[in-house]
Protein backbone atom coordinates (compact mmCIF):
# COMPACT_ATOMS: atom_id res chain seq x y z
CA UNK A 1 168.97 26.45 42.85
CA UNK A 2 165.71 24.93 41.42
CA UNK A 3 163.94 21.71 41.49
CA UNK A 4 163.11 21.34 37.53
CA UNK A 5 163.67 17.82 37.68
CA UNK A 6 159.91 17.53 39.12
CA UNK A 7 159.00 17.94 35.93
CA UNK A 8 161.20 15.87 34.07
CA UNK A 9 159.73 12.38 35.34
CA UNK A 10 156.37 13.44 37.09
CA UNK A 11 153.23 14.46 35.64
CA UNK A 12 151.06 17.97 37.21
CA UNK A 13 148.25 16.63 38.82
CA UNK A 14 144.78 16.12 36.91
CA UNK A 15 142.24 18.77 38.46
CA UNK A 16 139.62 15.92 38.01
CA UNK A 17 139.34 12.33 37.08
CA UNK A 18 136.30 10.14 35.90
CA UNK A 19 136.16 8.95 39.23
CA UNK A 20 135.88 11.79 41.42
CA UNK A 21 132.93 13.22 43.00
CA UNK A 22 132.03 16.34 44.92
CA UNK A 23 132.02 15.33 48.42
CA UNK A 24 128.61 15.37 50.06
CA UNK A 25 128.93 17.82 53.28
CA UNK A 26 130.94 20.75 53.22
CA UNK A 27 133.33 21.52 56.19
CA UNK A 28 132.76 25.01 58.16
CA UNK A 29 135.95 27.23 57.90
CA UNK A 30 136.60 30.12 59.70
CA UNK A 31 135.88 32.54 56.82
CA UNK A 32 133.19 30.22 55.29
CA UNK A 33 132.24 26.43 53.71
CA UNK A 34 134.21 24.52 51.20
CA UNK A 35 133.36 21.27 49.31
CA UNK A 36 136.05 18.56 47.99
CA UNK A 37 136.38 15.91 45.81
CA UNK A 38 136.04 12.24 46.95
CA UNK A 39 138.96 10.31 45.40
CA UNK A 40 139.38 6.73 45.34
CA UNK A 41 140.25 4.75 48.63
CA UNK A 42 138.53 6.75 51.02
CA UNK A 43 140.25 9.60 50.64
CA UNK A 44 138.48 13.58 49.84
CA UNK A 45 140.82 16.37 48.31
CA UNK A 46 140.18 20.17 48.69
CA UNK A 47 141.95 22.13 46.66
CA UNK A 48 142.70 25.90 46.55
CA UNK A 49 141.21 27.25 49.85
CA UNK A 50 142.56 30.97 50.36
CA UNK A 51 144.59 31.06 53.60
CA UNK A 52 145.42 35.08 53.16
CA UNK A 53 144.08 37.78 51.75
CA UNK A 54 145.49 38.62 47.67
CA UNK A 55 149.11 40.09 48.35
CA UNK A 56 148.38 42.55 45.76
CA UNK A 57 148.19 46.12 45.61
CA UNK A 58 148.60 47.51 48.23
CA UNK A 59 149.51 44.62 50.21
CA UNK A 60 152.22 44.03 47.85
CA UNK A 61 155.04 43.77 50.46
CA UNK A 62 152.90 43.07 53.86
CA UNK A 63 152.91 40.89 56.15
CA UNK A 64 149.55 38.28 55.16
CA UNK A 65 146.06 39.52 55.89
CA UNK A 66 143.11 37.18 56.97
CA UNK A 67 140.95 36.16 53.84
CA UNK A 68 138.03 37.50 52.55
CA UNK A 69 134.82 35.70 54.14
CA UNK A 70 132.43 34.29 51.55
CA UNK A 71 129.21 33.09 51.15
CA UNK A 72 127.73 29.69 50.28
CA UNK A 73 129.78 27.02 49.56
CA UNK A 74 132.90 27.14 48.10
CA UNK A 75 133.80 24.23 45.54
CA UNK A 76 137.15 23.48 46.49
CA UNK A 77 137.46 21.02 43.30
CA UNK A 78 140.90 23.19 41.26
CA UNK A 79 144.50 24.19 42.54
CA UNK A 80 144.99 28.05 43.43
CA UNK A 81 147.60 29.27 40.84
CA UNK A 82 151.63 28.84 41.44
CA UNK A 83 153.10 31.72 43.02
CA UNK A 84 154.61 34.64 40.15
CA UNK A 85 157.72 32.88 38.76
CA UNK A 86 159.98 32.44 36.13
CA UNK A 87 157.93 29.48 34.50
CA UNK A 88 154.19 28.67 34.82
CA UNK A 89 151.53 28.11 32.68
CA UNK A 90 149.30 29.12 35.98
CA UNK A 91 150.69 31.41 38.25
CA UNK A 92 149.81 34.85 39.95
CA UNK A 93 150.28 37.17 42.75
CA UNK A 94 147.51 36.04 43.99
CA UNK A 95 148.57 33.22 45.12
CA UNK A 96 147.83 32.19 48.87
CA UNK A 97 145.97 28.83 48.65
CA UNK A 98 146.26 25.44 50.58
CA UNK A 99 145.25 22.28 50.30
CA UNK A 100 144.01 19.14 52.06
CA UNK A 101 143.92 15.50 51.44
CA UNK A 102 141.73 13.69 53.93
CA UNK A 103 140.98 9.81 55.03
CA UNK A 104 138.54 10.97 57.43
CA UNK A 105 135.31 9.45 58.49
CA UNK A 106 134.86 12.20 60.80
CA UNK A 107 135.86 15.72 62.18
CA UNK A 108 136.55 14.33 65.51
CA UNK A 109 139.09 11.90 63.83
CA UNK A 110 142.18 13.66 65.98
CA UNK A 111 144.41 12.22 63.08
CA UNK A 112 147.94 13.69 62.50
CA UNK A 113 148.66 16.61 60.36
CA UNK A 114 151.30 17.16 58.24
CA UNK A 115 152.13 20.22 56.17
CA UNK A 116 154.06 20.64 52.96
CA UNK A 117 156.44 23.47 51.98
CA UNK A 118 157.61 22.92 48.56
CA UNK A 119 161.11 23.93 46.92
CA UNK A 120 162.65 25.56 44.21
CA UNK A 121 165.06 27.95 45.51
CA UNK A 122 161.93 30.27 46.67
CA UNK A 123 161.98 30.84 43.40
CA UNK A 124 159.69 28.39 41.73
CA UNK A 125 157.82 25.53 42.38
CA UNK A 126 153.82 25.13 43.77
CA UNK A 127 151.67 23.08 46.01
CA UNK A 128 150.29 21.83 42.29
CA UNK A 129 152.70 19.82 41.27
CA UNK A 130 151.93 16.18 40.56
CA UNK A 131 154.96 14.66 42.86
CA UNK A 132 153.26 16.74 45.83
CA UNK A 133 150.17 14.67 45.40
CA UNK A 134 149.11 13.69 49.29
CA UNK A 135 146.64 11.05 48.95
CA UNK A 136 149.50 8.44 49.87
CA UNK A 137 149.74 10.12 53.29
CA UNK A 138 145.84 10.27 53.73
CA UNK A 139 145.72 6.63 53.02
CA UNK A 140 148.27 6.35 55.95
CA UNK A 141 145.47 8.15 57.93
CA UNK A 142 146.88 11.74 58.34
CA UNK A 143 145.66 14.87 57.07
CA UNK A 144 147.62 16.39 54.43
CA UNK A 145 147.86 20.26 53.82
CA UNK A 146 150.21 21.67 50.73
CA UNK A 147 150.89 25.45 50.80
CA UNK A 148 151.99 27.91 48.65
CA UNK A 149 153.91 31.15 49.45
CA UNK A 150 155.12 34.10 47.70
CA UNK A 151 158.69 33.45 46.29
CA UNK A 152 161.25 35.76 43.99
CA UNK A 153 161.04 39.30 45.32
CA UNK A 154 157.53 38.93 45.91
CA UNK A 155 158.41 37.19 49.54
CA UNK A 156 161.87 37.92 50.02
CA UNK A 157 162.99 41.65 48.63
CA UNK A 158 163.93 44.24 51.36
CA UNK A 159 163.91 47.47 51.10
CA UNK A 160 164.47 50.66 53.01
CA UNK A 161 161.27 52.39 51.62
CA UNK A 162 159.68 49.32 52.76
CA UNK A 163 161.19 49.14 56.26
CA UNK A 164 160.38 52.54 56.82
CA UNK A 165 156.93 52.08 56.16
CA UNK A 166 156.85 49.12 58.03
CA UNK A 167 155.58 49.86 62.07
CA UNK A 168 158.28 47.62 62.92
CA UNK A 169 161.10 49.05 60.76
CA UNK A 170 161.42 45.53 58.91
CA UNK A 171 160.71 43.98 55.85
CA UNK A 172 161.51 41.12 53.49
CA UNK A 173 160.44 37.47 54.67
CA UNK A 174 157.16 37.48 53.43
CA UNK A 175 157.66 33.71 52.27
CA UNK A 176 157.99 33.36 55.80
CA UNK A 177 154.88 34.77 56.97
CA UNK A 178 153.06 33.57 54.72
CA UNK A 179 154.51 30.26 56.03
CA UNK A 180 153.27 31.24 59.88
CA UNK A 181 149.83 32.14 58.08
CA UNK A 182 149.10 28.82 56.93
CA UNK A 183 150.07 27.48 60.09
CA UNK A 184 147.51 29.85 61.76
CA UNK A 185 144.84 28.70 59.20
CA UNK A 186 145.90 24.78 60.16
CA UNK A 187 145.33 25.38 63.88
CA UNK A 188 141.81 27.18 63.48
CA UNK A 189 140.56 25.15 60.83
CA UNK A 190 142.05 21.71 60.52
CA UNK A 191 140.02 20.13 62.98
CA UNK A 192 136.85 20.02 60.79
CA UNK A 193 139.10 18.31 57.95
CA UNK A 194 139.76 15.10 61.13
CA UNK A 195 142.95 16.53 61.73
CA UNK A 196 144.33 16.72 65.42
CA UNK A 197 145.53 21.29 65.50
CA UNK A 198 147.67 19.73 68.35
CA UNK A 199 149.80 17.54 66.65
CA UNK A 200 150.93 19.25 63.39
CA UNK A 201 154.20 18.18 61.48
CA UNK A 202 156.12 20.88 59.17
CA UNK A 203 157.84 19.42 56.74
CA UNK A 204 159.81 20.38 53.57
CA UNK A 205 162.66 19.82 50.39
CA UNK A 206 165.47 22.13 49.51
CA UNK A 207 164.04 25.91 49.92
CA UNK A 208 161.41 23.85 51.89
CA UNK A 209 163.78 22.66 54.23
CA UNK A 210 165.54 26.03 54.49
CA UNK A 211 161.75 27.28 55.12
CA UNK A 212 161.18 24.39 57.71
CA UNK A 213 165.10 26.11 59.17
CA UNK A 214 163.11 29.31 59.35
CA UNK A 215 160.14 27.95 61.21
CA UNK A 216 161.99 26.46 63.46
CA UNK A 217 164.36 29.74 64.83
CA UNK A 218 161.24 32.16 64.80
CA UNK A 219 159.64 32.67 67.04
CA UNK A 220 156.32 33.75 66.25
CA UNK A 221 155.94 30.38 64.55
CA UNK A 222 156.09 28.81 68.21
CA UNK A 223 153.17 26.61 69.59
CA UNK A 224 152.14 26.05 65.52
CA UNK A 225 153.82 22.96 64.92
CA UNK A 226 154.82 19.89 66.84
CA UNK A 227 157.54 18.13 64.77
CA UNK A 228 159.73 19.09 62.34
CA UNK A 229 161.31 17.05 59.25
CA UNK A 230 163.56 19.22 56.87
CA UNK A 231 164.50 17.50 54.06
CA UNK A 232 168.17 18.70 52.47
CA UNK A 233 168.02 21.97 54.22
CA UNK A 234 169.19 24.90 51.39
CA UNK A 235 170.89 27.43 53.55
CA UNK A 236 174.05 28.90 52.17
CA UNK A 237 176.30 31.79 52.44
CA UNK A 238 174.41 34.02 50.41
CA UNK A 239 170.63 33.05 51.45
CA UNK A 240 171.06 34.53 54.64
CA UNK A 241 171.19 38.29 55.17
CA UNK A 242 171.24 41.02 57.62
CA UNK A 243 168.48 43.24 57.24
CA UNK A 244 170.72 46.85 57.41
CA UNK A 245 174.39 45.71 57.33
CA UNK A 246 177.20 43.06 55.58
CA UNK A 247 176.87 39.78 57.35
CA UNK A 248 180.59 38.57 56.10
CA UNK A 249 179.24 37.25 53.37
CA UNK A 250 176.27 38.96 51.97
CA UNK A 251 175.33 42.54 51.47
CA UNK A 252 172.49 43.98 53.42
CA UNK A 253 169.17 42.74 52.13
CA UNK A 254 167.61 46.19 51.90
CA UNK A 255 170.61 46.85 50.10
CA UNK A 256 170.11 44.22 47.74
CA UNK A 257 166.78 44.98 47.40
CA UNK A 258 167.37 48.62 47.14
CA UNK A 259 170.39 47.94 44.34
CA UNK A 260 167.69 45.69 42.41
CA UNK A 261 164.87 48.32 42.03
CA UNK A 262 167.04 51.13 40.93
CA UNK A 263 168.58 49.52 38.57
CA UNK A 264 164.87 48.35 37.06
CA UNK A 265 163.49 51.98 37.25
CA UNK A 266 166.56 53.39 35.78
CA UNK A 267 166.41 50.81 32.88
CA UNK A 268 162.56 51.51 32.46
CA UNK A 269 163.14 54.84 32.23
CA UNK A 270 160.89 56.09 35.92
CA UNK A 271 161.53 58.86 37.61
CA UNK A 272 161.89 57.94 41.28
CA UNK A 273 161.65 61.88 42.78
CA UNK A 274 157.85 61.03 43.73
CA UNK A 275 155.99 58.19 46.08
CA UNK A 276 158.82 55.65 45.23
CA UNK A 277 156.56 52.75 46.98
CA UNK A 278 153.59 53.89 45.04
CA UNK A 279 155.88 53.61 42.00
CA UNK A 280 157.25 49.91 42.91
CA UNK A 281 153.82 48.72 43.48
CA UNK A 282 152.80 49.52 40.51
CA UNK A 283 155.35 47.83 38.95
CA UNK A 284 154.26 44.98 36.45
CA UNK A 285 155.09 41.20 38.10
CA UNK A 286 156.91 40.71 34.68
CA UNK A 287 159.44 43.55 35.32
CA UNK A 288 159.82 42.99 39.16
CA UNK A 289 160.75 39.41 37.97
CA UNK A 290 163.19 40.84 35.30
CA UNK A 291 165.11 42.52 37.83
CA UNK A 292 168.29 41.59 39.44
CA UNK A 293 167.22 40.20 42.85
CA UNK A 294 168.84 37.27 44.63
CA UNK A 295 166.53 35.82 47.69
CA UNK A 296 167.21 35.81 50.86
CA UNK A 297 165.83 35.43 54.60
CA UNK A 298 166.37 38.90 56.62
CA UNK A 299 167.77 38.83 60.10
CA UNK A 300 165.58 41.50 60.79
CA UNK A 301 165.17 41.48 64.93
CA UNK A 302 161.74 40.50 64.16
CA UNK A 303 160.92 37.47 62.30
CA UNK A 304 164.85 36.67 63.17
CA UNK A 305 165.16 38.12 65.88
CA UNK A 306 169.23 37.39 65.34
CA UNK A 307 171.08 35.17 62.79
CA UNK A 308 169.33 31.54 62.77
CA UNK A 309 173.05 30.07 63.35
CA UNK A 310 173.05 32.52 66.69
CA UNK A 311 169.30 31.24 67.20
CA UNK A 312 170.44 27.78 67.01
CA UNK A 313 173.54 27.99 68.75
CA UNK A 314 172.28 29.20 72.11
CA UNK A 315 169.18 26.77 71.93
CA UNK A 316 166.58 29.06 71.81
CA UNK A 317 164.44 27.83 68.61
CA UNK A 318 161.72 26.15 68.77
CA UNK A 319 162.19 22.64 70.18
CA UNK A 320 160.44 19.84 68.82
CA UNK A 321 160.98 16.40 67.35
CA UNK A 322 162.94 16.82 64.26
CA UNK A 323 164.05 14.34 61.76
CA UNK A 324 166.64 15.52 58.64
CA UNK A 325 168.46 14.27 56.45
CA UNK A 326 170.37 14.66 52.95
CA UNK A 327 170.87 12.40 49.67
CA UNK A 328 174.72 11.48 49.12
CA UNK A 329 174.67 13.12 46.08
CA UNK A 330 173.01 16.25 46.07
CA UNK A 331 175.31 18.42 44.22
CA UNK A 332 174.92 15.97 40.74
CA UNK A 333 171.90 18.08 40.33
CA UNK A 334 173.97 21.26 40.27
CA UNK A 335 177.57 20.70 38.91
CA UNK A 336 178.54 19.87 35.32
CA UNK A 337 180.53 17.03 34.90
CA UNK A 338 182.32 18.48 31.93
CA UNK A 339 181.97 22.51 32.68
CA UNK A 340 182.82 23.49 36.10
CA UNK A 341 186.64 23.81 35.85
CA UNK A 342 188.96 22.23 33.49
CA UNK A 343 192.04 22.12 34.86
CA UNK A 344 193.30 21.90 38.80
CA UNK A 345 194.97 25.15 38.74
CA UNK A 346 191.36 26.89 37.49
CA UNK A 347 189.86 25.01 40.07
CA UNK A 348 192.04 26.31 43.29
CA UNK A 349 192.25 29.88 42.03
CA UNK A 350 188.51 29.96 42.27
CA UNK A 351 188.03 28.57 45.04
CA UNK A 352 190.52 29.98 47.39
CA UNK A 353 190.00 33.01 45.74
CA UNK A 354 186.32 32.44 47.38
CA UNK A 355 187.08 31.23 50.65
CA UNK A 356 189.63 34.31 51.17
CA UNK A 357 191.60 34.80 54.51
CA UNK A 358 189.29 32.81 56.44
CA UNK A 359 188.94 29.51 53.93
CA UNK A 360 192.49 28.10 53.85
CA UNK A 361 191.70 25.10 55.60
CA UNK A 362 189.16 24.21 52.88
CA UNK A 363 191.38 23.23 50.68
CA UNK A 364 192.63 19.78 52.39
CA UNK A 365 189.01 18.81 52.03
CA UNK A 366 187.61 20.46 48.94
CA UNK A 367 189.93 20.46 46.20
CA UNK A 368 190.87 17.86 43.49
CA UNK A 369 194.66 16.49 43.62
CA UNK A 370 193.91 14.75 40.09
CA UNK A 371 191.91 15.57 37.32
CA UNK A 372 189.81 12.87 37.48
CA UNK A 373 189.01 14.08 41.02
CA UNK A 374 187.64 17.32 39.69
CA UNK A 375 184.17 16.64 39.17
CA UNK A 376 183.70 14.52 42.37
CA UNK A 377 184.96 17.23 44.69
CA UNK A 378 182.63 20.11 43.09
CA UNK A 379 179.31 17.33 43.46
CA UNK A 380 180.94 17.17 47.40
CA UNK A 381 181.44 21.10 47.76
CA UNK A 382 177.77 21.58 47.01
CA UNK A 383 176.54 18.96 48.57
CA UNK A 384 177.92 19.93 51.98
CA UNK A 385 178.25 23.98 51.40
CA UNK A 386 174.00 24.29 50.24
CA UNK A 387 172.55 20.77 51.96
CA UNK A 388 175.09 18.57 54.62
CA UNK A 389 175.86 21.79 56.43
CA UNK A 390 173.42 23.61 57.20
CA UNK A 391 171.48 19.80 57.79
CA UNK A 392 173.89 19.08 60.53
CA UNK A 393 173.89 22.78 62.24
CA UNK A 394 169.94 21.81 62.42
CA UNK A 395 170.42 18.36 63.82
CA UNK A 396 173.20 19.29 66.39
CA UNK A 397 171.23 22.28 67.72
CA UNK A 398 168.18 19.85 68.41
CA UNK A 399 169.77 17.66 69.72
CA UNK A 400 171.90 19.75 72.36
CA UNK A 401 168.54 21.31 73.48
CA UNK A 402 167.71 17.86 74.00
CA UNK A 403 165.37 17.93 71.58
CA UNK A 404 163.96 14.49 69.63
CA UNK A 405 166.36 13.98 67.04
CA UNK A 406 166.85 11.36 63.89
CA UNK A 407 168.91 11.88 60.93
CA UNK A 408 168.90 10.03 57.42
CA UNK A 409 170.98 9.57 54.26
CA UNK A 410 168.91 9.08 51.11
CA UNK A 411 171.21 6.58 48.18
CA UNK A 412 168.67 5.56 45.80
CA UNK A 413 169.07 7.21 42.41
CA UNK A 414 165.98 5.39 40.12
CA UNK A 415 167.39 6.95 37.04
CA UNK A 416 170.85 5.55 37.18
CA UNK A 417 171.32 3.04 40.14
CA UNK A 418 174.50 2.68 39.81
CA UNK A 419 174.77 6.27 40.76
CA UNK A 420 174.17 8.03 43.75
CA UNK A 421 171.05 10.08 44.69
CA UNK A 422 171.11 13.48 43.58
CA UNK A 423 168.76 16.37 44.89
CA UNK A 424 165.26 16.09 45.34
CA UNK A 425 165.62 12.45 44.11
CA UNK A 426 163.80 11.06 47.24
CA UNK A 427 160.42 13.27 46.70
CA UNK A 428 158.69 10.95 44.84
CA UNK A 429 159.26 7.82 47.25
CA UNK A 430 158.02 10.37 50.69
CA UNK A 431 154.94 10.75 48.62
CA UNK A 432 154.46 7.42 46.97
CA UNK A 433 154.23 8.98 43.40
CA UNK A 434 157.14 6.85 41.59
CA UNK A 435 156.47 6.62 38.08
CA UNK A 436 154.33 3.69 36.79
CA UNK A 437 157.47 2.02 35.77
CA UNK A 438 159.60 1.88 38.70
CA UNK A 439 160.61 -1.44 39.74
CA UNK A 440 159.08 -3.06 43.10
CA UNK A 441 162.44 -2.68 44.76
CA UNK A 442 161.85 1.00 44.84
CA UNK A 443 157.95 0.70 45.85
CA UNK A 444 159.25 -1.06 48.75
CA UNK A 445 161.77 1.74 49.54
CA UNK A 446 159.30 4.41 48.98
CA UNK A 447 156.51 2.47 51.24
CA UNK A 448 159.31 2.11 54.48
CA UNK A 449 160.03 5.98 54.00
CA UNK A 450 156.63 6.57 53.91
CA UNK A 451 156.03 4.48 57.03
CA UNK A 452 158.95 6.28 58.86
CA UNK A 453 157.26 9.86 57.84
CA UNK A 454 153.74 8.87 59.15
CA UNK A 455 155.45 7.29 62.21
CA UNK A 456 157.35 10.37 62.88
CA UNK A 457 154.09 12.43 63.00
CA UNK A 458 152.01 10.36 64.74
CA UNK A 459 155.02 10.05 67.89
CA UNK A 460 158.20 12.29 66.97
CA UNK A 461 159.52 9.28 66.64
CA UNK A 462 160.02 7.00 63.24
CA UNK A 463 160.17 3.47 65.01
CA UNK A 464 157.82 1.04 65.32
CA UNK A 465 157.03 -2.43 65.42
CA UNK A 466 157.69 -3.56 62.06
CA UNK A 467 160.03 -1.26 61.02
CA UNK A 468 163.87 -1.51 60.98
CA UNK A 469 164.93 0.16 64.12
CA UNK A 470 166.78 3.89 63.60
CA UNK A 471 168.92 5.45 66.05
CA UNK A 472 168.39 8.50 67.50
CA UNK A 473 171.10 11.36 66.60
CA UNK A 474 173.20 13.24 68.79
CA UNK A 475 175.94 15.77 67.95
CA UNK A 476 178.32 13.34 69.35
CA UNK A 477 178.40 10.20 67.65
CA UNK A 478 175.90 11.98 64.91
CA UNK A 479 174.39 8.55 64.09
CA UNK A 480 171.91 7.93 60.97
CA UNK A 481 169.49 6.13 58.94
CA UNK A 482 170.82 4.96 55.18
CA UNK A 483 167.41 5.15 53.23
CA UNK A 484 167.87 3.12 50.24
CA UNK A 485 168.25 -1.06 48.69
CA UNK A 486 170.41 -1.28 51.40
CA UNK A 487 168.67 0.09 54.58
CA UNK A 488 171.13 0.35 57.27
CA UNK A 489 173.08 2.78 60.36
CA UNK A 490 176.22 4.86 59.83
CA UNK A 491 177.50 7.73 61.70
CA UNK A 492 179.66 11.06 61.23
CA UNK A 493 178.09 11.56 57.67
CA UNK A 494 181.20 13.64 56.34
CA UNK A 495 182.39 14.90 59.87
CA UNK A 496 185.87 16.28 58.77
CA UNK A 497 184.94 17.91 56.16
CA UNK A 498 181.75 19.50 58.14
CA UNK A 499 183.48 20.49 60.79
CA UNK A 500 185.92 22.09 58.87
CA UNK A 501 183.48 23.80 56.95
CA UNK A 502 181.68 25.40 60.37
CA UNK A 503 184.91 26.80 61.43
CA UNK A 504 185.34 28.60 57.77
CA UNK A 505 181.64 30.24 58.49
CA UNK A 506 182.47 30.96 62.07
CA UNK A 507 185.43 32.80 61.26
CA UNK A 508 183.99 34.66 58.53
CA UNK A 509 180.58 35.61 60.13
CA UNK A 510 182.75 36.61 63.07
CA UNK A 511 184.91 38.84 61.09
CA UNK A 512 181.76 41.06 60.20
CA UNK A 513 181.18 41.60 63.28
């Protein structure tokens, strides 16, 4: 899964503009002083401030280590380069910079912070690109911070070599910690930017929201954050993995990294009889990203201590305000309308096929009884199997903990209205970055969800007086916000077909027991 669309109707932000000018006192980090750039209306940008240490060498594969101190004054006037990736005209592994947008007058502000966890499938993607651009939100008088974290099988590979080296016996979910880093960084340091360290709002799209999943069933991300809004949440049946063992749907995560590196060496032609972690880290970034590696979180007793479902369903997360949602057409981004499966036959062989002993009920719900049904039903398979499902397990464990809880359903789609909104589609209305050509209808939608997001992280709650009202969710009635021309309430967003759905991973998870 990947969000390449960004780039299809936004621009990557300009590192400078005619405009822009250094601002005048620098603000006192822990590990030293940076400078930013005033923008227009009031707001100041710093961009690329090291949170960690370079992940390189030989902390290639650690958990993140505090950054190097420095002296003087560091400019903070150009992004930090994207995390190594498929694609990216900027990118290394060393990576780990923030950044913060700031309406400010002064360090005691106590404004609301909120920080950004971009997606791409941890797989691409950076705190750089143009449609992340937070000077909408520091206009709106909170403190913005955009992160980057290591992705690909920079952040995510296990490995037995690595888990034995580990103290803890772990390893894999590096993205992870580099997430909890940041978070440290933002508690220590975001006061001097006017931002309030005790009100702090993760949020985050697609492998962001699966990230802002993460955050919220470890625990040694508690006491960093205060709210929560996860934006179609990207967990599936194969981005979740037990560190040593098959989870019912996955194989191990050591053993996928394990499977992934031999097959490199033996294809490069290295001997593996010596220091075979002195070997991998000396692999070249191009080859580790040539290899065979499919990401995954770790359920590792550590950083998961068990399954997030398991974390979830007994309540024990960490329990905040949390506001989520999905767009009602997620999967148009994924499926083909013409390629997926030609005829109904091809279609149910796959899929039950898939599903196996434990799937049969799928069927009622998931496939096509006419050909013309064909492509709808894959768009509503991925939709609820990578977004509406694991969305819902979020909302319903919140809520039962008693948590502060508000759900939404995104239905704008600016390229064809007519259509309905496929993934990642509502990015550029949360940050006010629509295209200079979109029509005032959808300024208007993208200033209410806007309001709603500041709202949220100002109170854990998105009403307020001038707002149309939004119910609170519960796992009951499972009431929401429709985000769109038409802003109104619904509730039980797909509730057969998600229910239906949970039993299928119930049984199946259960079975590997």
């Amino acid at each position: 899964m990947t969000t390449r669309l960004l780039v299809g109707f936004v621009t990557v932000l300009l590192l400078s503009s005619a405009l822009a000018v250094h601002a005048q006192e620098p603000v006192q980090l822990t590990h030293g002083q940076v400078s930013g750039v005033e923008l227009e209306g009031g707001v100041t940008v710093y961009r690329g401030i090291p949170f960690a240490a370079p992940p390189v060498g030989d902390l290639r594969w650690k958990a993140p280590q505090p950054p190097t101190p420095w002296q003087g004054v560091r400019a903070a006037d150009t992004f930090g380069p994207a995390c190594v990736q498929g694609r990216s005209q900027l990118m290394s592994e060393d990576c780990l910079y923030l950044n913060v947008w700031t309406g400010a007058d002064s360090a005691d502000a106590g404004l609301p912070v909120m920080v950004w966890i971009h997606g791409g499938g941890w797989s691409s993607g950076a705190s750089s690109v143009g449609i992340y651009d937070g000077a909408g939100f520091a206009e709106k008088d909170v403190v913005l911070v955009s992160v980057n974290y290591r992705m690909n099988a920079f952040g995510f590979m296990a490995h037995p070599a690595l888990s034995a080296e580990s103290e803890r016996g772990v390893s894999g979910n590096y993205g992870i910690l580099d997430h909890v880093a940041a978070l440290e960084w933002v508690r220590d340091n975001i006061s001097g930017f006017g931002g309030d360290p005790g009100n702090v709002t993760i949020f985050g799209e697609s492998a962001g929201g699966a990230s802002i999943y993460s955050l919220l069933a470890t625990p040694l991300a508690k006491g960093l954050f205060h709210r929560a809004i996860s934006e179609s949440t990207w967990i599936t049946p194969n981005n979740v993995a037990h560190l040593t063992r098959h989870n019912g749907f996955s194989d191990s995560a050591e053993e996928r990294g394990r499977r992934a590196i031999s097959a490199k060496l033996e294809e490069l032609g290295q001997l593996t009889d010596g220091d075979l972690l002195v070997t991998m880290r000396a692999m070249s970034a191009e080859d580790l990203m040539d290899m065979q590696f499919s990401v995954s979180l770790a359920v590792d007793g550590w950083v998961m201590p068990e399954a997030p479902r398991e974390i979830f369903r007994a309540g024990e997360h960490n329990v905040v305000p949390v506001l989520g949602g999905v767009n009602d057409g997620e999967g148009l981004m994924f499926v083909r309308p013409n390629g997926t499966f030609e005829t109904l036959d091809e279609q149910r062989a796959e899929r039950t096929a898939e599903w196996g002993e434990h799937g049969r009920g799928m069927a009622e719900h998931y496939l096509a009884t006419t050909a013309d049904q064909l492509y709808t039903s894959e768009v509503d398979y991925n939709t609820d199997l990578w977004f509406a499902r694991p969305n819902r397990e979020l909302l319903n464990a919140n809520a039962n903990a008693s948590g502060d809880t508000f759900m939404y359903l995104f239905t704008r789609n600016l390229r064809d209205p007519a259509d309905r909104a496929p993934h990642a589609m509502e990015l550029m209305y949360v940050f006010q970055t629509l295209p200079g050509q979109a029509p005032d209808t959808d300024r208007q939608i993208s200033d209410l969800i806007s309001d709603y997001w500041v709202q949220f992280a100002a109170a854990g709650d998105p009403n307020r007086n001038g707002l149309p009202a939004w119910p609170a969710y519960d796992s009951g009635e499972q009431a929401y916000q429709i985000l769109g021309v038409e802003v109104g309430q619904g509730s039980g967003f797909r509730r057969a077909e998600l229910d239906e759905m949970d039993r299928y991973f119930t049984a199946t998870y259960d079975s590997a027991r």
